[in-house]
C-alpha atoms as a PDB file:
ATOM      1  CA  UNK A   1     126.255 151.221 -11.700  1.00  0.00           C
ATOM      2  CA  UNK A   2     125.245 147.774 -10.778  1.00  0.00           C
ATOM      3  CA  UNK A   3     123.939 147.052  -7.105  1.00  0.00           C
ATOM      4  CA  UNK A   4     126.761 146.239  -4.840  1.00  0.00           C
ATOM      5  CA  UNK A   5     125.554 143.698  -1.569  1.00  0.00           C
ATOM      6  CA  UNK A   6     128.495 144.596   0.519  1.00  0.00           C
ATOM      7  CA  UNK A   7     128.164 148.351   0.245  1.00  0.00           C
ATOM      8  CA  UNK A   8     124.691 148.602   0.961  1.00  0.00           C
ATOM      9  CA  UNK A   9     125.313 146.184   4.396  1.00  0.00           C
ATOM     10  CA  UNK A  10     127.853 148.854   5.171  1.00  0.00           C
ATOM     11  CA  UNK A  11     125.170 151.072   4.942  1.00  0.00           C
ATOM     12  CA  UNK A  12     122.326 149.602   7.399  1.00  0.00           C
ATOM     13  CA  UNK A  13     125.000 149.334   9.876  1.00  0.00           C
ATOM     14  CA  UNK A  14     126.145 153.119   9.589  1.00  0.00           C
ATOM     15  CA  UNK A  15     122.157 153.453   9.454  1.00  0.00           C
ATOM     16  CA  UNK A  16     121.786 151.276  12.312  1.00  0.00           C
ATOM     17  CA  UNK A  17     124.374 152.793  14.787  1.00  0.00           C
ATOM     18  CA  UNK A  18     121.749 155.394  16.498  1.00  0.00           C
ATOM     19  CA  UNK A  19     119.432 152.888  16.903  1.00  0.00           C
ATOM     20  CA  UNK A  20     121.639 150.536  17.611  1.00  0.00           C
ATOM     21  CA  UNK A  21     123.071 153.489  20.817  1.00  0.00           C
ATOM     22  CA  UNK A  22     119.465 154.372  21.434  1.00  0.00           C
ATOM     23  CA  UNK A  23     118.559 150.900  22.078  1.00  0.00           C
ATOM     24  CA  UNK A  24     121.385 150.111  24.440  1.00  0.00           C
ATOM     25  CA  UNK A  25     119.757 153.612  26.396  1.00  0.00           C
ATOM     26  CA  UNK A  26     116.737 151.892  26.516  1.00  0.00           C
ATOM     27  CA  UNK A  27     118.307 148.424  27.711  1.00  0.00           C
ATOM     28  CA  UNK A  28     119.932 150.612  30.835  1.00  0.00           C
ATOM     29  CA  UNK A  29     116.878 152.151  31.673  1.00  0.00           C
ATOM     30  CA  UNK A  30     114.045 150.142  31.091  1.00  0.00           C
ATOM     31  CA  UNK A  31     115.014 146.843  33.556  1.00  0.00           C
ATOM     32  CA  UNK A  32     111.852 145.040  33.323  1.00  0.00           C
ATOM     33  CA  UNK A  33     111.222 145.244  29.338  1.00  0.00           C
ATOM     34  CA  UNK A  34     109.536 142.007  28.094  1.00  0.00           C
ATOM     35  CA  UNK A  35     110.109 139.877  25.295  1.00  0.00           C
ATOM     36  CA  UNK A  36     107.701 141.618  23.150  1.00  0.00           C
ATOM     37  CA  UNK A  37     108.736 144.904  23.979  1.00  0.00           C
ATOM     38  CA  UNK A  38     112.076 144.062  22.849  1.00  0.00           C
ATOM     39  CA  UNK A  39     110.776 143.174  19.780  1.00  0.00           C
ATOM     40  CA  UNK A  40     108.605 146.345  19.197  1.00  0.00           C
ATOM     41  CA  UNK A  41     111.815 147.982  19.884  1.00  0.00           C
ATOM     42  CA  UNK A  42     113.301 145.917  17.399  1.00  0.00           C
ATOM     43  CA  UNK A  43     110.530 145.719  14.836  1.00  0.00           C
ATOM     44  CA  UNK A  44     110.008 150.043  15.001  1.00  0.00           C
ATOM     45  CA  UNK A  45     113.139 150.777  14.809  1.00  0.00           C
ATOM     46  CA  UNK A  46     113.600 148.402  11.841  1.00  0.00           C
ATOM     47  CA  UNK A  47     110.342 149.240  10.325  1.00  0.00           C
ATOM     48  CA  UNK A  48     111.363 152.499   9.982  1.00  0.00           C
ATOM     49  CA  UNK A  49     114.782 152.265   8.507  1.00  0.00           C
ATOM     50  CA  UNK A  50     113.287 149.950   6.146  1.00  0.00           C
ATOM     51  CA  UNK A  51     110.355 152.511   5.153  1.00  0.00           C
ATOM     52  CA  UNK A  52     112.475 155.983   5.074  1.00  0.00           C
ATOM     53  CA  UNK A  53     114.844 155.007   2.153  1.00  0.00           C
ATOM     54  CA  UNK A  54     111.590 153.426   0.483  1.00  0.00           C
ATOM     55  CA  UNK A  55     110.031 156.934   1.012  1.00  0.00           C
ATOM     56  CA  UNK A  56     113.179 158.733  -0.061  1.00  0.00           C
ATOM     57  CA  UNK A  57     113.529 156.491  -3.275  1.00  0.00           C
ATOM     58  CA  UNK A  58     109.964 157.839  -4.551  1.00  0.00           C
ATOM     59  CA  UNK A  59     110.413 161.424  -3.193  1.00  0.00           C
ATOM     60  CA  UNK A  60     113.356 161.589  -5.346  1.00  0.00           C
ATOM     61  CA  UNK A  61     115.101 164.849  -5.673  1.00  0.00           C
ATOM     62  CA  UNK A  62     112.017 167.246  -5.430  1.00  0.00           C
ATOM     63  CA  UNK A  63     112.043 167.696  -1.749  1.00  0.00           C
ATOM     64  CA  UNK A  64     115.856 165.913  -1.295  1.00  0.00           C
ATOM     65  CA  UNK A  65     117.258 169.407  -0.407  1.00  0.00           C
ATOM     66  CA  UNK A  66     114.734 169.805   1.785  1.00  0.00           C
ATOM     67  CA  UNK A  67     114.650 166.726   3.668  1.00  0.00           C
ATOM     68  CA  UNK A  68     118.292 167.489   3.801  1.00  0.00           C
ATOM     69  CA  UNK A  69     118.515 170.802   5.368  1.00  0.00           C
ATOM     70  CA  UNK A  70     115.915 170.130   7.946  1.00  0.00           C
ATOM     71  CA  UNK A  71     116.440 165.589   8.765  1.00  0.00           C
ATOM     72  CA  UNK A  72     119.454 166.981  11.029  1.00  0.00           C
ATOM     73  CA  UNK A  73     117.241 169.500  12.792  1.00  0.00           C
ATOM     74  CA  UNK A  74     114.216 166.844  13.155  1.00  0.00           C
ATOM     75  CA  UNK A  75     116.329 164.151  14.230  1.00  0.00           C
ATOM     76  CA  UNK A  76     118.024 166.601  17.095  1.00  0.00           C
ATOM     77  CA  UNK A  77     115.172 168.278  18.462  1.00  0.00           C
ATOM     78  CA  UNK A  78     113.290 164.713  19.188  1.00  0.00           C
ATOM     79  CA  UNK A  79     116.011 163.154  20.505  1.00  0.00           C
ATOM     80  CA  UNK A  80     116.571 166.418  22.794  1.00  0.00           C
ATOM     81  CA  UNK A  81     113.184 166.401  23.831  1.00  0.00           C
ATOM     82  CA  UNK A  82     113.232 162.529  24.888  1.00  0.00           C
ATOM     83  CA  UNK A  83     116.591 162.837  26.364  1.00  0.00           C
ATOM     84  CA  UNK A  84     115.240 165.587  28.757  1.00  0.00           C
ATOM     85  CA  UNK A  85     112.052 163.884  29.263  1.00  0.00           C
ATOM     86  CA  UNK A  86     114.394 161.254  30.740  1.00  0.00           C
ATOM     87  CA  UNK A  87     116.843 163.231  32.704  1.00  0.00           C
ATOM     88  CA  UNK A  88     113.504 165.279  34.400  1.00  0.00           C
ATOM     89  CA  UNK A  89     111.815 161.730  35.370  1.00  0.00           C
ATOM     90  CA  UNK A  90     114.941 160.539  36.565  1.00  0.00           C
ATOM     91  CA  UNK A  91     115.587 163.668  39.060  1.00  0.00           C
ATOM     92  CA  UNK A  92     111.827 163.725  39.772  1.00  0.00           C
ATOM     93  CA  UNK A  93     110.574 160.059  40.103  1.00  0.00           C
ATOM     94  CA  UNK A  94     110.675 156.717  42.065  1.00  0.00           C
ATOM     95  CA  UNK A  95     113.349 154.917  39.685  1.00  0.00           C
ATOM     96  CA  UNK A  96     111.046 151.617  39.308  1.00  0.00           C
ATOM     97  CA  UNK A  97     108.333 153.960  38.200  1.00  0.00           C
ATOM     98  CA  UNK A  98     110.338 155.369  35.319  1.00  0.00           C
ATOM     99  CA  UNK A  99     112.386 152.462  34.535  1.00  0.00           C
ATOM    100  CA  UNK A 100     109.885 149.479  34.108  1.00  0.00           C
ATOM    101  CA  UNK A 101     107.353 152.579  31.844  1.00  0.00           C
ATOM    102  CA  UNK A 102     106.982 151.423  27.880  1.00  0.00           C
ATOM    103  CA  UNK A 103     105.409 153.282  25.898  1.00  0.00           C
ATOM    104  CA  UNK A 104     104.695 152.839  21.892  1.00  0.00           C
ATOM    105  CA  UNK A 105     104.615 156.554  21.555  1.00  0.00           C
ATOM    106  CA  UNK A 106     108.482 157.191  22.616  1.00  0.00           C
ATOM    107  CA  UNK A 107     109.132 153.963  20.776  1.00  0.00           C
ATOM    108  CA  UNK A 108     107.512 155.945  17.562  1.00  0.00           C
ATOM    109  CA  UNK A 109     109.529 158.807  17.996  1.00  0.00           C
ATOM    110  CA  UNK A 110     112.605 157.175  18.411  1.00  0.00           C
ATOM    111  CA  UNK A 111     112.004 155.076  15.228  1.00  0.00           C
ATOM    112  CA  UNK A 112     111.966 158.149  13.340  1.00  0.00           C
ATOM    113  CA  UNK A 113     114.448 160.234  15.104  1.00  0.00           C
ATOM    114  CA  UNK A 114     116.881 157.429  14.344  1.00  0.00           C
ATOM    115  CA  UNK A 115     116.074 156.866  10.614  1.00  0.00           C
ATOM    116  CA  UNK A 116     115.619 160.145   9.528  1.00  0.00           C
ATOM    117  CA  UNK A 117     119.045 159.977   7.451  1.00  0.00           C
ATOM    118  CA  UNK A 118     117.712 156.802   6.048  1.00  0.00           C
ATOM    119  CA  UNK A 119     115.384 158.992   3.927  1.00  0.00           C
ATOM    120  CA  UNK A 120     118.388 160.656   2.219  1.00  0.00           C
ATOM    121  CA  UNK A 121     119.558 157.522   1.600  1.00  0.00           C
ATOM    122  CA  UNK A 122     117.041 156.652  -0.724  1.00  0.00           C
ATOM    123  CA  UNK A 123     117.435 158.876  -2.770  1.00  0.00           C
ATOM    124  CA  UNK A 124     120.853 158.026  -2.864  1.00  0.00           C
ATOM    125  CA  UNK A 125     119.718 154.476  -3.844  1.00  0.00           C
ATOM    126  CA  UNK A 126     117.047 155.975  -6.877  1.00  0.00           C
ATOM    127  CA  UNK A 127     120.181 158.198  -8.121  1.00  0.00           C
ATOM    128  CA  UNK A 128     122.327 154.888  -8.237  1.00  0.00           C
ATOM    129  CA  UNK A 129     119.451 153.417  -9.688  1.00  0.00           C
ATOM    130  CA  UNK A 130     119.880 150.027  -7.169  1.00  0.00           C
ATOM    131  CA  UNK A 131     117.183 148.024  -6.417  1.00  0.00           C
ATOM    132  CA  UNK A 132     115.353 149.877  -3.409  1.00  0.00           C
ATOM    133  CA  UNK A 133     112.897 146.758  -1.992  1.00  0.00           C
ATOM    134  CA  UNK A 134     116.477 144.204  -1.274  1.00  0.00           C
ATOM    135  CA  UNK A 135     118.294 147.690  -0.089  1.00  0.00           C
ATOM    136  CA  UNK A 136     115.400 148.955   2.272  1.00  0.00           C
ATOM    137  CA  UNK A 137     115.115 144.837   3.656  1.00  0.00           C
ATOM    138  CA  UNK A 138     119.114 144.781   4.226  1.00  0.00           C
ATOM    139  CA  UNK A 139     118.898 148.378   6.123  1.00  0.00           C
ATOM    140  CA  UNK A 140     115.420 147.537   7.954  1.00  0.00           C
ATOM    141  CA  UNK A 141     116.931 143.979   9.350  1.00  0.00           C
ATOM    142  CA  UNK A 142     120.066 145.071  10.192  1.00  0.00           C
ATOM    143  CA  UNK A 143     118.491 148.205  12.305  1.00  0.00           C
ATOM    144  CA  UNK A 144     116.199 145.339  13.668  1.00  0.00           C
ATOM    145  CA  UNK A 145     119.271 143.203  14.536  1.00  0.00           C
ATOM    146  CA  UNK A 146     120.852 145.735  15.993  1.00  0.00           C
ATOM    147  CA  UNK A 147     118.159 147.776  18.165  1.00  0.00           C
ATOM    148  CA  UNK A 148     117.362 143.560  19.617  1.00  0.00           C
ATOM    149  CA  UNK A 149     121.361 143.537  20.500  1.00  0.00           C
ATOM    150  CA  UNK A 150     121.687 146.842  22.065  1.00  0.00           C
ATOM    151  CA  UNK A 151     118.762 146.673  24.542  1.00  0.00           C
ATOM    152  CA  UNK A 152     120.431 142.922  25.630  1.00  0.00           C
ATOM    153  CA  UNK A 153     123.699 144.950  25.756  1.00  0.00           C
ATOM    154  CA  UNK A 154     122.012 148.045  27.753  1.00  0.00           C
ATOM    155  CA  UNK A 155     120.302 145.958  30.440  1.00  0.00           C
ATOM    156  CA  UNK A 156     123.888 144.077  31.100  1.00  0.00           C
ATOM    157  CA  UNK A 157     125.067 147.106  31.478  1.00  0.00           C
ATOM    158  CA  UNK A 158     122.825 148.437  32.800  1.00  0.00           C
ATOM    159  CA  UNK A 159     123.035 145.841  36.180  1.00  0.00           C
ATOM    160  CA  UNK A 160     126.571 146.814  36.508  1.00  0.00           C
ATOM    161  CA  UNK A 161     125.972 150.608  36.794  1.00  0.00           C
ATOM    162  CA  UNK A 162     123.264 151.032  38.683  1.00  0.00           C
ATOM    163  CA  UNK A 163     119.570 152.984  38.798  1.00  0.00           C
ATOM    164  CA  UNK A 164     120.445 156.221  38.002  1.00  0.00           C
ATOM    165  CA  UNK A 165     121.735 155.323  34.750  1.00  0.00           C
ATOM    166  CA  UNK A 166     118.434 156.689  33.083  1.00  0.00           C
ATOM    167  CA  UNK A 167     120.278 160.385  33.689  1.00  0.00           C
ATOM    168  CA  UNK A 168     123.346 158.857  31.360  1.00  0.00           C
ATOM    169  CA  UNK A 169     120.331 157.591  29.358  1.00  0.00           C
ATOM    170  CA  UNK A 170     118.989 161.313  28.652  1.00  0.00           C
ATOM    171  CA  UNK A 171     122.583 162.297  28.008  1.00  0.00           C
ATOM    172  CA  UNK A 172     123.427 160.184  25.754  1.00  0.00           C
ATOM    173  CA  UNK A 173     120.372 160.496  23.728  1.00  0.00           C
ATOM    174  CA  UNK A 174     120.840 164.594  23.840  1.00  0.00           C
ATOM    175  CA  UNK A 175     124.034 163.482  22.799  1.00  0.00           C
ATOM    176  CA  UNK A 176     123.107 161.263  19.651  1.00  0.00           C
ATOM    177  CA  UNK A 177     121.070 164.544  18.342  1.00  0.00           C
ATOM    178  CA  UNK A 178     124.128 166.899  18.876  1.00  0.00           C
ATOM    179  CA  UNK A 179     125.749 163.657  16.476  1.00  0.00           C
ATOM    180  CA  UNK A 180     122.827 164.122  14.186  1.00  0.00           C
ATOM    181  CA  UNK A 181     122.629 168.155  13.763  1.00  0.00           C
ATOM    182  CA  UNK A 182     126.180 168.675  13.529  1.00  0.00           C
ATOM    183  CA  UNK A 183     126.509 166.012  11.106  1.00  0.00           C
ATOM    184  CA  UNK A 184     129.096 163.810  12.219  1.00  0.00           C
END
């Protein structure tokens, strides 16, 4: 099969939706992010889309049932556990406290609770035999594009709505895992 441009776009924006929802989360809760910690946000959660389908490609199908059976499972139980983590300083905290706090570790895990299913991916791309550098690039920059657009979307939103959205936050992060373990 030859490499198709407009199918592989379609897939860094299916690729890019969580991180694209978890980013909006972010831009609700996190009021006072700066310009560079939007674009950490931006640059890990691209980063890492771009790298799992690179790691995928040379994993190949040894482990590819695996990764499989358990991304779903990963993916869930970090997002639960951030989710939570957000719902319990929400209920417990001052609100500027917890809102204005960045941190590069639940950046990290976010990054790779989001593109987890990027993995399987490339080994999708190795099977097709496409070329995995300008696929991983396409998925990495969209991701990028889109974790930038949902924080800008999440802190207008964010103003309408209110300090307490970092409990919606949590939610919908637990929710994005239930997404990710059920499979839909």
């Amino acid at each position: 099969m030859s490499f198709n441009l407009i199918s592989t776009f379609l897939i860094a924006v299916a690729l890019a939706m969580d991180a694209f929802s978890v980013s909006m989360t972010k831009g609700f809760t996190q009021k006072q992010l700066t310009k560079s910690q939007i674009l950490y946000y931006g640059l890990f959660f691209g980063g890492f889309q771009a790298l799992m389908p690179i790691l995928g490609f040379f994993c190949g199908n040894v482990i590819a049932s695996i990764v499989e059976s358990l991304a779903s499972i990963i993916g869930f139980i970090l997002l639960l556990a951030i989710g939570l983590n957000m719902i319990r300083e929400s209920l417990t905290g001052g609100d500027e406290e917890i809102t204005d706090h960045f941190s590069f570790k639940e950046v990290t895990l976010l990054a790779i609770a989001t593109s987890i299913d990027a993995f399987a991916v490339g080994i999708t791309i190795a099977l097709l035999k496409d070329p995995i550098l300008i696929s991983s690039a396409i998925i990495g920059i969209v991701a990028f594009a889109f974790s930038i657009a949902g924080i800008f979307l999440g802190k207008k939103l964010g103003n309408y709505v209110g300090d307490k959205f970092q409990i919606l936050g949590g939610v919908i992060l637990i929710l994005i895992g239930i997404k990710i373990l059920l499979g839909l």
